[in-house]
C-alpha atoms as a PDB file:
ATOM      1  CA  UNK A   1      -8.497 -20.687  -1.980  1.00  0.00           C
ATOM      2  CA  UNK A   2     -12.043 -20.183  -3.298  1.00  0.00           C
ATOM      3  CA  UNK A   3     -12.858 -19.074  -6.669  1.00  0.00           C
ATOM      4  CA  UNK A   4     -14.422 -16.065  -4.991  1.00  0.00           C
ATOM      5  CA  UNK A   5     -11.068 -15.530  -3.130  1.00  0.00           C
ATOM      6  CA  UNK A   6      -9.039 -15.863  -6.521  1.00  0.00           C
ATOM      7  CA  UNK A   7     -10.966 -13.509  -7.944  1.00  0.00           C
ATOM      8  CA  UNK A   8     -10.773 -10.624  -5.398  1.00  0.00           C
ATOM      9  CA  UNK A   9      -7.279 -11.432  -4.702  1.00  0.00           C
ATOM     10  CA  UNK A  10      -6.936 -11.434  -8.640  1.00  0.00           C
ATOM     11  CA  UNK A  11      -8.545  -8.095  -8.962  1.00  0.00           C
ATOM     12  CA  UNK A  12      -6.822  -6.451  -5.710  1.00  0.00           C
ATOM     13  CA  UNK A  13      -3.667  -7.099  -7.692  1.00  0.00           C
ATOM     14  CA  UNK A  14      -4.729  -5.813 -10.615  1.00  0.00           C
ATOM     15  CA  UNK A  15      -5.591  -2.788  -9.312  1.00  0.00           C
ATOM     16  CA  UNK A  16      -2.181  -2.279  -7.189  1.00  0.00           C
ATOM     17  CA  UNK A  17      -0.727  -2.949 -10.664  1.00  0.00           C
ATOM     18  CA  UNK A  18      -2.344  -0.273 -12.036  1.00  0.00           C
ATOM     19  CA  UNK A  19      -2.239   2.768  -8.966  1.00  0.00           C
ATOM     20  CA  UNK A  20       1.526   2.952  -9.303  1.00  0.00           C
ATOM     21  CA  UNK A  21       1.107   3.886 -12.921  1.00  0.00           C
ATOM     22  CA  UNK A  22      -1.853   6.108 -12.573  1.00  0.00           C
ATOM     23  CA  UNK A  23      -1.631   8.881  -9.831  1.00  0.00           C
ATOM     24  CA  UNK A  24      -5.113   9.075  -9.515  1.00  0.00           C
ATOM     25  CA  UNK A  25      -5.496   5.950  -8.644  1.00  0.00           C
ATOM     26  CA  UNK A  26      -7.703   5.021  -5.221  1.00  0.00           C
ATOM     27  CA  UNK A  27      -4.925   2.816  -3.987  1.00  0.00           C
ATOM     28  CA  UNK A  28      -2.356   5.069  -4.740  1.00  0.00           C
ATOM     29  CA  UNK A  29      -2.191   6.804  -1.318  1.00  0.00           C
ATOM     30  CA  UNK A  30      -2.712   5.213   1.932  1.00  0.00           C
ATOM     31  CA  UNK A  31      -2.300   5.521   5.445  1.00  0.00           C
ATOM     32  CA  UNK A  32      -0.141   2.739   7.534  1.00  0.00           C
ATOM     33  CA  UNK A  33      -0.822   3.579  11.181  1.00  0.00           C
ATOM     34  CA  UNK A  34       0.660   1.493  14.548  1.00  0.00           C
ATOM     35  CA  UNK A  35       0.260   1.722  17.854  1.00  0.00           C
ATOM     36  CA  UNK A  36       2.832   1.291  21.050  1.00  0.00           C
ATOM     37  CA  UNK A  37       3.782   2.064  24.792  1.00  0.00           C
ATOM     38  CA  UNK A  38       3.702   5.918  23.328  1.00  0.00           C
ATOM     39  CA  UNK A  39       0.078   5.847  21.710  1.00  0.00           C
ATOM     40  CA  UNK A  40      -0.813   5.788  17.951  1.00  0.00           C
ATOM     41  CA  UNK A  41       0.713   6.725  14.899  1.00  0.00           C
ATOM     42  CA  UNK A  42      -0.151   6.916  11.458  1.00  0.00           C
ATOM     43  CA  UNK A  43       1.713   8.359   8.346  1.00  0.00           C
ATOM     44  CA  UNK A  44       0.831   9.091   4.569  1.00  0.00           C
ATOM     45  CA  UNK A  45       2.348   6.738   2.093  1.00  0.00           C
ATOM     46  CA  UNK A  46       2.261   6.638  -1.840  1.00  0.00           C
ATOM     47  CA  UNK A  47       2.254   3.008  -3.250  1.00  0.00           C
ATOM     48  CA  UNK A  48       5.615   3.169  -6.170  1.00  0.00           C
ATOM     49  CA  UNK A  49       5.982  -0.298  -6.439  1.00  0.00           C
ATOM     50  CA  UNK A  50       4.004  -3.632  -7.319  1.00  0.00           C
ATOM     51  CA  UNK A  51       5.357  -7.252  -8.008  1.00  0.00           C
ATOM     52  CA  UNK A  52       2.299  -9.735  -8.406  1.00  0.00           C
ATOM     53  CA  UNK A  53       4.631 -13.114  -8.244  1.00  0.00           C
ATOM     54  CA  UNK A  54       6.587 -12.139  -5.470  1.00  0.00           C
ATOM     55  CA  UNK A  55       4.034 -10.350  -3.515  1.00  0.00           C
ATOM     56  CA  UNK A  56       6.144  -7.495  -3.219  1.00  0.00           C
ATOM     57  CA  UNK A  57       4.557  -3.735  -2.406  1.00  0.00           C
ATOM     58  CA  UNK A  58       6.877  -0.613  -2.318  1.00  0.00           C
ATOM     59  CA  UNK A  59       5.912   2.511  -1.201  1.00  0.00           C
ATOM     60  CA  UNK A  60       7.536   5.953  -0.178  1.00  0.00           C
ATOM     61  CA  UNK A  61       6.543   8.304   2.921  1.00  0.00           C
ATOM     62  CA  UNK A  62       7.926  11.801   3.380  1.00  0.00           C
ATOM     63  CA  UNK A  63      11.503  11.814   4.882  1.00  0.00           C
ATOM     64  CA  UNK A  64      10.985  15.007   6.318  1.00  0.00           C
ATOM     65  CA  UNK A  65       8.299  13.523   8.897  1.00  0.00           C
ATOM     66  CA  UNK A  66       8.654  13.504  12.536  1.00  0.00           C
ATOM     67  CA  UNK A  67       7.848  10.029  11.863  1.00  0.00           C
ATOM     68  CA  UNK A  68      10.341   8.471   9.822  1.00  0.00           C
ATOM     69  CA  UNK A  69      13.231   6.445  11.146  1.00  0.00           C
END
C-alpha cells in the first residue's frame, strides 16, 4: 500500500469510527443497493458498528421494509 493509500484508508476509518458515535455524521446513513433477474434494489441503512482491526462494519435497515429478508 502507498503512503497515499494509508492515509485515506487511515482517515476513511477514522471517520467510520466516529459516524456511529455522532448521528450527524456524513457516513452515518447510506444506501446499499443490488441488482438481479427482478431489477434493482436499494435500501436505507444506518452504520451502528465499527471495528478498525478486524475490518468489521455493522449496520441496521428497517425491519419493516418490503425489502428485508
Amino acid at each position: 500500500m502507498s503512503p497515499e493509500q494509508k492515509e485515506t484508508f487511515n482517515n476513511a476509518w477514522q471517520e467510520l469510527l466516529l459516524a456511529v458515535r455522532n448521528r450527524k455524521h456524513p457516513f452515518r446513513v447510506g444506501i446499499v443497493a443490488n441488482s438481479s433477474v427482478l431489477g434493482p434494489e436499494a435500501r436505507t441503512v444506518v452504520l451502528r458498528y465499527a471495528e478498525r482491526d478486524e475490518r468489521i462494519l455493522r449496520f441496521h435497515t428497517d425491519i419493516r421494509s418490503q425489502k428485508f429478508e
